[in-house]
N, C-alpha and C. Protein backbone atom coordinates (compact mmCIF):
# COMPACT_ATOMS: atom_id res chain seq x y z
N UNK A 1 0.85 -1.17 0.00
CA UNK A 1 0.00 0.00 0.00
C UNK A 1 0.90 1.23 0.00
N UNK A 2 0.62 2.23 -1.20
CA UNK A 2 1.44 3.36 -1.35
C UNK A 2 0.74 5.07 -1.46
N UNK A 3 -1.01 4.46 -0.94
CA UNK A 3 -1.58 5.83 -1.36
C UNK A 3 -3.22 5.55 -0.33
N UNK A 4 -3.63 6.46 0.01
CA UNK A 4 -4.62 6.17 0.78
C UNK A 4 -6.17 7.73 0.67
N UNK A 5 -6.91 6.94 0.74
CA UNK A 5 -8.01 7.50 0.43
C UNK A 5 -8.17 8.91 1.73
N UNK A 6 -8.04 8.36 2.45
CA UNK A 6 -7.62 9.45 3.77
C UNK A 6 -7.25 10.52 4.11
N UNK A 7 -8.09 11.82 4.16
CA UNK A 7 -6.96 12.79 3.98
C UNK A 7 -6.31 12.99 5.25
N UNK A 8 -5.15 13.46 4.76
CA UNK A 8 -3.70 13.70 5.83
C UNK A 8 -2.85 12.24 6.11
N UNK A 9 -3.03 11.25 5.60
CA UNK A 9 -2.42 10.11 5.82
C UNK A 9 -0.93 10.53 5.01
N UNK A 10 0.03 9.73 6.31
CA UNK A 10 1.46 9.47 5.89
C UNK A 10 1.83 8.33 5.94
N UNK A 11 2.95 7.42 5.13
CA UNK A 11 3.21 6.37 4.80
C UNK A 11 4.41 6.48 5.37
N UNK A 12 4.68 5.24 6.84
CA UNK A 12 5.68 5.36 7.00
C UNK A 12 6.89 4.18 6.78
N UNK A 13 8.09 3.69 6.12
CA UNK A 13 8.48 2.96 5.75
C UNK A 13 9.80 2.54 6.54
N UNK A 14 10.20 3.23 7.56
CA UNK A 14 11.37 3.08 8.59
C UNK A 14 11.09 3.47 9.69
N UNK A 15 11.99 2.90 10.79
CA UNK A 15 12.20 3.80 11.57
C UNK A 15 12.26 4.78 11.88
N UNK A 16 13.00 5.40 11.34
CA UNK A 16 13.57 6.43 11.09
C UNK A 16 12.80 7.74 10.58
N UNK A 17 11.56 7.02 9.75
CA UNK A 17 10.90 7.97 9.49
C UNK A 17 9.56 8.57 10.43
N UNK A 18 9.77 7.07 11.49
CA UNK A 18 8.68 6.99 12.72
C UNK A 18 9.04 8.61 13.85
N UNK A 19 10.82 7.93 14.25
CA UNK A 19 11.79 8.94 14.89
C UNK A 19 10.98 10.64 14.50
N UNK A 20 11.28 10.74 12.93
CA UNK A 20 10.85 12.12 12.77
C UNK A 20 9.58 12.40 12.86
N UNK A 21 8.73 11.68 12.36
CA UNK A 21 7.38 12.21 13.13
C UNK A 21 7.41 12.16 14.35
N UNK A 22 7.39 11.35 15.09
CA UNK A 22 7.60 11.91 16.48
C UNK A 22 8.16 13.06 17.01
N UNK A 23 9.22 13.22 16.41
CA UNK A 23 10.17 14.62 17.13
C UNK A 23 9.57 15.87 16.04
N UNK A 24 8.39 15.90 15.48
CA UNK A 24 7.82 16.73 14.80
C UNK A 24 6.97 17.28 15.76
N UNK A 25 6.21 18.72 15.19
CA UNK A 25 5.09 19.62 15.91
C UNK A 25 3.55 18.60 15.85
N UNK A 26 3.17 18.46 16.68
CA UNK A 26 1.49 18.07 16.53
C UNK A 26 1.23 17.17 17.92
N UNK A 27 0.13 16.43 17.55
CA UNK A 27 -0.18 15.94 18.97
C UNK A 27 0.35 14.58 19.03
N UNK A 28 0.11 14.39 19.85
CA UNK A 28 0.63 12.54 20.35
C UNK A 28 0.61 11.65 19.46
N UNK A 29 1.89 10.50 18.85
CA UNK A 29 1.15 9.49 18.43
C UNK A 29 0.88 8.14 19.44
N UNK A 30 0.11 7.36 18.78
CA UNK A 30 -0.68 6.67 19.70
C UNK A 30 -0.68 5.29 18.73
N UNK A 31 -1.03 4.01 19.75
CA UNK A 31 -0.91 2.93 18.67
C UNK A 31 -1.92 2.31 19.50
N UNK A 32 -2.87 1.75 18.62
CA UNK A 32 -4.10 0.73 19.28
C UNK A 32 -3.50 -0.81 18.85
N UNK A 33 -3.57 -1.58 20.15
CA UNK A 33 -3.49 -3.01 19.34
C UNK A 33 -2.70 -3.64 18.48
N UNK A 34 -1.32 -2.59 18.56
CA UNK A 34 -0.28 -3.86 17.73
C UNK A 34 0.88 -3.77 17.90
N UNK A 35 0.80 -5.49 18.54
CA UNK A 35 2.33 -5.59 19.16
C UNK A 35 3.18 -5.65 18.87
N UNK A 36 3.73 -6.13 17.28
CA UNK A 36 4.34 -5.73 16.27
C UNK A 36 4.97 -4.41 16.44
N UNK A 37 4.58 -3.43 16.19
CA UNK A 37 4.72 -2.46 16.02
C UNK A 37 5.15 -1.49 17.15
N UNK A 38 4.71 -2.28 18.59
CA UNK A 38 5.18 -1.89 19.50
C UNK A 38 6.66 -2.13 19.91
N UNK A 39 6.74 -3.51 19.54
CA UNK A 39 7.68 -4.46 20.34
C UNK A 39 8.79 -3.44 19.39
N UNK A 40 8.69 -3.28 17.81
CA UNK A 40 9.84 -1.93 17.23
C UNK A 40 10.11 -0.69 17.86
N UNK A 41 8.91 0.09 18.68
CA UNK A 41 8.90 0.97 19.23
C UNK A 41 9.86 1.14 20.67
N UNK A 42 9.43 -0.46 20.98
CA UNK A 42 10.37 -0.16 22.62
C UNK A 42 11.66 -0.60 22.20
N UNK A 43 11.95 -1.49 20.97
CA UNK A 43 13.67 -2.12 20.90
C UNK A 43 14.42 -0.47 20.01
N UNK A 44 13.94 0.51 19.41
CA UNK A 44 14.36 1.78 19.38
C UNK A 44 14.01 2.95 20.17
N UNK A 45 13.27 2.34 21.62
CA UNK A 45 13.88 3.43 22.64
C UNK A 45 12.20 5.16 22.11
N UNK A 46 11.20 4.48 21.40
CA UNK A 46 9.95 5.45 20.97
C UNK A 46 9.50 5.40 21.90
N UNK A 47 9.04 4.65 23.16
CA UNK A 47 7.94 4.99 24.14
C UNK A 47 8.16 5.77 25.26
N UNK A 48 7.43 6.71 25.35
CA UNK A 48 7.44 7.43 26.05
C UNK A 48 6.40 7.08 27.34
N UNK A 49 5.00 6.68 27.30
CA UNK A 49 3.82 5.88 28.06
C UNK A 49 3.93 5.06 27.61
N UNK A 50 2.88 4.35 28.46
CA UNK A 50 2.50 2.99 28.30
C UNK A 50 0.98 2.88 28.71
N UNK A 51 -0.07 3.02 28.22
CA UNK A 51 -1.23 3.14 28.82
C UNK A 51 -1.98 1.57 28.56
N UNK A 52 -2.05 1.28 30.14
CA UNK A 52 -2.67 -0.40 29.98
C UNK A 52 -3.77 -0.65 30.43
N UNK A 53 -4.70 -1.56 30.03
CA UNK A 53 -5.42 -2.17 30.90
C UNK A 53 -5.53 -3.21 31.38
N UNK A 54 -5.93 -3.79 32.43
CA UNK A 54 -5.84 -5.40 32.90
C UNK A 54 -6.92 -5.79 33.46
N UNK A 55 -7.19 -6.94 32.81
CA UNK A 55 -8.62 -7.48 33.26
C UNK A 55 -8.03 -8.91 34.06
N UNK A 56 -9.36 -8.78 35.18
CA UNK A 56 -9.09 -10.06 36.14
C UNK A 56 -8.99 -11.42 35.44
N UNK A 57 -8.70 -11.87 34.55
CA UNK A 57 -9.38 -13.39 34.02
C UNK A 57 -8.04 -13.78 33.16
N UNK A 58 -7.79 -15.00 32.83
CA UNK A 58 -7.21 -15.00 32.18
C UNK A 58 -7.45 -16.57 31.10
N UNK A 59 -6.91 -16.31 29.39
CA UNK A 59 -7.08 -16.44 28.62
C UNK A 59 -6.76 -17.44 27.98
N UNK A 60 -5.74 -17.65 28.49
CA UNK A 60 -4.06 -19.41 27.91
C UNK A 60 -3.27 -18.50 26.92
N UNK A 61 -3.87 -18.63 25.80
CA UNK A 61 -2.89 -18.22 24.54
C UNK A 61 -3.04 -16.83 23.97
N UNK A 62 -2.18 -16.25 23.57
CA UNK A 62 -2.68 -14.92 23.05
C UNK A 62 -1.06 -14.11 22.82
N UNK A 63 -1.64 -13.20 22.21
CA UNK A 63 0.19 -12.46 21.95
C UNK A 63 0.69 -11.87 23.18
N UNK A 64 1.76 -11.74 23.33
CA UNK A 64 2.34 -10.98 24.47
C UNK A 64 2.92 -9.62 24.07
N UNK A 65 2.69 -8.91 24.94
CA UNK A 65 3.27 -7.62 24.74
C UNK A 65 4.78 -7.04 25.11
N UNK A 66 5.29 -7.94 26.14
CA UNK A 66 6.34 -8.18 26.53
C UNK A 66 7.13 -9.43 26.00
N UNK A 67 7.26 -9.27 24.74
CA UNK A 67 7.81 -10.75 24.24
C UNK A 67 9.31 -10.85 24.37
N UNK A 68 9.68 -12.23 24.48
CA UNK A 68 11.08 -12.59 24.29
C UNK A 68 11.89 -11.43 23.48
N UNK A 69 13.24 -11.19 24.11
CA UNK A 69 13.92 -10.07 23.58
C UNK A 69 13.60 -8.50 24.03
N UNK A 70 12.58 -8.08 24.15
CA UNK A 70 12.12 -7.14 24.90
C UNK A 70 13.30 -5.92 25.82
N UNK A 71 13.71 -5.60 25.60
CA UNK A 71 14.67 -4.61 25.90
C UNK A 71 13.94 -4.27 27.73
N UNK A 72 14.59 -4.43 28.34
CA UNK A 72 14.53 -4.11 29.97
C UNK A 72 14.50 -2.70 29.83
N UNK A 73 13.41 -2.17 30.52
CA UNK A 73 13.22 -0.68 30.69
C UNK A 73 12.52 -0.33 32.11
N UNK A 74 13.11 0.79 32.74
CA UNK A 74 12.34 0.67 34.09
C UNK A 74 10.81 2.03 33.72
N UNK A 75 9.84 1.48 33.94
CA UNK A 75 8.52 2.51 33.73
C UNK A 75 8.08 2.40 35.80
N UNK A 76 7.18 3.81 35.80
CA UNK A 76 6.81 4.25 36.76
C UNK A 76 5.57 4.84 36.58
N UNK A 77 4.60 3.88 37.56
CA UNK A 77 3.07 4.34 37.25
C UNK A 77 2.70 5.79 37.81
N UNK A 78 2.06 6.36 36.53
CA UNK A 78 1.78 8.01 37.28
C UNK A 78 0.46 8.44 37.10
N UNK A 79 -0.30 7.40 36.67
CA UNK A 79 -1.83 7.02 37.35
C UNK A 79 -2.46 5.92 37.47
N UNK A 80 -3.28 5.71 37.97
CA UNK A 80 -3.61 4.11 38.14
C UNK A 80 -5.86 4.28 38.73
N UNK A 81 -6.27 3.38 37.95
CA UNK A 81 -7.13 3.23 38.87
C UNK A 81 -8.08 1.74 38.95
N UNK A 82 -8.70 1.14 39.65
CA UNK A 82 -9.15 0.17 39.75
C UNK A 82 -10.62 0.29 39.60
N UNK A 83 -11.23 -0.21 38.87
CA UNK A 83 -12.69 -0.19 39.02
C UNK A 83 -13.52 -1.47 39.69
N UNK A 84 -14.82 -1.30 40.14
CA UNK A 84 -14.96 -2.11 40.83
C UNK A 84 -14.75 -3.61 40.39
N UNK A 85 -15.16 -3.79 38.68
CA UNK A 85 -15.06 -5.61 38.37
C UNK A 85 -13.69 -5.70 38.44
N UNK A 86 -12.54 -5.14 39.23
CA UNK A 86 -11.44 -5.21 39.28
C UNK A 86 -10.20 -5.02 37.83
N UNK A 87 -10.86 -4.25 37.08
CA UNK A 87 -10.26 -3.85 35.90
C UNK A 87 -9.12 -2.45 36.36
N UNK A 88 -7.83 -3.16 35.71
CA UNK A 88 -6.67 -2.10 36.09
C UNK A 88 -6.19 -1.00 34.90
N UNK A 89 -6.59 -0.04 35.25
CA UNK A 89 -6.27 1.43 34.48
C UNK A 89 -5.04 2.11 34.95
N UNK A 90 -4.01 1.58 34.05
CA UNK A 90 -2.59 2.37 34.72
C UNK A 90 -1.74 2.97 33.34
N UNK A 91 -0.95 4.31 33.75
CA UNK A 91 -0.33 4.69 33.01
C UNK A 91 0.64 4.87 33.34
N UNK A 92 2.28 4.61 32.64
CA UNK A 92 3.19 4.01 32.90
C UNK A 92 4.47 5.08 32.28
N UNK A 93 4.98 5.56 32.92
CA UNK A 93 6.07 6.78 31.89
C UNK A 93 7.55 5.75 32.18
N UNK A 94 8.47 6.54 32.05
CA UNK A 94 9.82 5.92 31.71
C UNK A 94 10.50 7.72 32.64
N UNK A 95 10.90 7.06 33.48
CA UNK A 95 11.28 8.11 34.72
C UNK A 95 12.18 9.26 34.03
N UNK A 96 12.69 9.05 33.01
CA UNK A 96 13.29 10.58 32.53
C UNK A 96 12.66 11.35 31.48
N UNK A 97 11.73 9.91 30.86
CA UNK A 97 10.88 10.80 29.99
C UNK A 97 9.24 11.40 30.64
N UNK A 98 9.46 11.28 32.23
CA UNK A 98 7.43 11.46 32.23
C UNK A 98 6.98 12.76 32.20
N UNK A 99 6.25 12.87 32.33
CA UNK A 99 5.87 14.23 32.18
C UNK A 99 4.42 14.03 32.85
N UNK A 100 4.13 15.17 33.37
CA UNK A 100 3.03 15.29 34.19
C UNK A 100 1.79 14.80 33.34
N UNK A 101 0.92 14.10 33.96
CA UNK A 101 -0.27 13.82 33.39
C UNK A 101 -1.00 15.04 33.17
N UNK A 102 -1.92 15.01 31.64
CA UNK A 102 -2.93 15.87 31.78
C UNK A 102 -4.19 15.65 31.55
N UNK A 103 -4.61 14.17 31.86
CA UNK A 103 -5.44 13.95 31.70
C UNK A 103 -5.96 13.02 33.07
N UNK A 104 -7.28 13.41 33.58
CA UNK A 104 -7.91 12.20 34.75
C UNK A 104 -8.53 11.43 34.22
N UNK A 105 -7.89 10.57 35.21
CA UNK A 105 -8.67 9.04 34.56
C UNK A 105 -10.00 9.10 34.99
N UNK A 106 -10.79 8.25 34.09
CA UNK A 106 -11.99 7.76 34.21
C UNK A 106 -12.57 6.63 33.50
N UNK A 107 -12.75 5.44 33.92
CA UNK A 107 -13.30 4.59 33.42
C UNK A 107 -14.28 4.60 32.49
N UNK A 108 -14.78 5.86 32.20
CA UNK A 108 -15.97 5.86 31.53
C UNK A 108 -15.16 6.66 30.40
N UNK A 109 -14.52 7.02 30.40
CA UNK A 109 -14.02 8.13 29.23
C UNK A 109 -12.29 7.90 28.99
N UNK A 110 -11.85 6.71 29.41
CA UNK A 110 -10.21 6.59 28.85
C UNK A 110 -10.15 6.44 27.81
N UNK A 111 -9.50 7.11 27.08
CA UNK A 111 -8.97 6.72 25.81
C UNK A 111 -7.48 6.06 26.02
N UNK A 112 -7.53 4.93 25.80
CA UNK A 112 -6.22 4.11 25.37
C UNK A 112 -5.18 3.55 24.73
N UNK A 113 -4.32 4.28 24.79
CA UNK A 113 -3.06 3.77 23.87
C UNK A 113 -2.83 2.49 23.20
N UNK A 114 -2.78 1.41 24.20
CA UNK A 114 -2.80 0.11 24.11
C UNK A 114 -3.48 -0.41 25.02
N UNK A 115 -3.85 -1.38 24.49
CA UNK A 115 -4.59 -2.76 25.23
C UNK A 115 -4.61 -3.91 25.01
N UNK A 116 -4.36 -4.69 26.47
CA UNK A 116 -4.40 -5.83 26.19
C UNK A 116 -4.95 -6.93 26.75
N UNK A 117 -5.17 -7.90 25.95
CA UNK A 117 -6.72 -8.59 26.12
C UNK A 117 -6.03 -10.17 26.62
């Protein structure tokens, strides 16, 4: 795919070209749902959050987000909240990159970076 019906869509084909959008003017980027794409993000040092959720139950098989190889990084939760079916709402910075939250959590209105099921 080299062209998209979309307006404002950019095609990105490296790293490198990820790097510069990021260190460009505009708002946040954000990735829903792919670990792929993540697991590139944290082995070149892109994440800045980590916005998770965790549900009580668990599943057997499924992708991991922390997969083999995974580059060791220390993150520090700088919000968190629990709702009552015991669902965990935490957001996760990287201690030299955090930056003050500006957003309150709310279960009813998070918008989420990533998730995982």
């Amino acid at each position: 795919m080299d062209k998209s019906d979309w307006q404002n869509s950019v095609f990105l084909t490296s790293v490198d070209d990820i790097k510069k959008l990021k260190n460009s003017e505009g708002s946040d980027l954000q990735v829903h749902g792919s670990g792929n794409l993540i697991q590139t993000l944290l082995k070149h040092d892109l994440v800045d959050e980590l916005w998770l959720k965790t549900f009580p139950v668990t599943l057997g098989n499924g992708k991991r987000l922390f997969r083999e190889g995974t580059l060791p990084a220390a993150f520090i939760v700088t919000e968190r909240l629990v709702t009552p079916n015991g669902v965990i709402f935490a957001i996760t910075s990287e201690p030299e990159k955090s930056r003050q939250a500006l957003l309150e959590l709310k279960a009813a209105n998070l918008l989420l970076i990533l998730q995982i099921r």
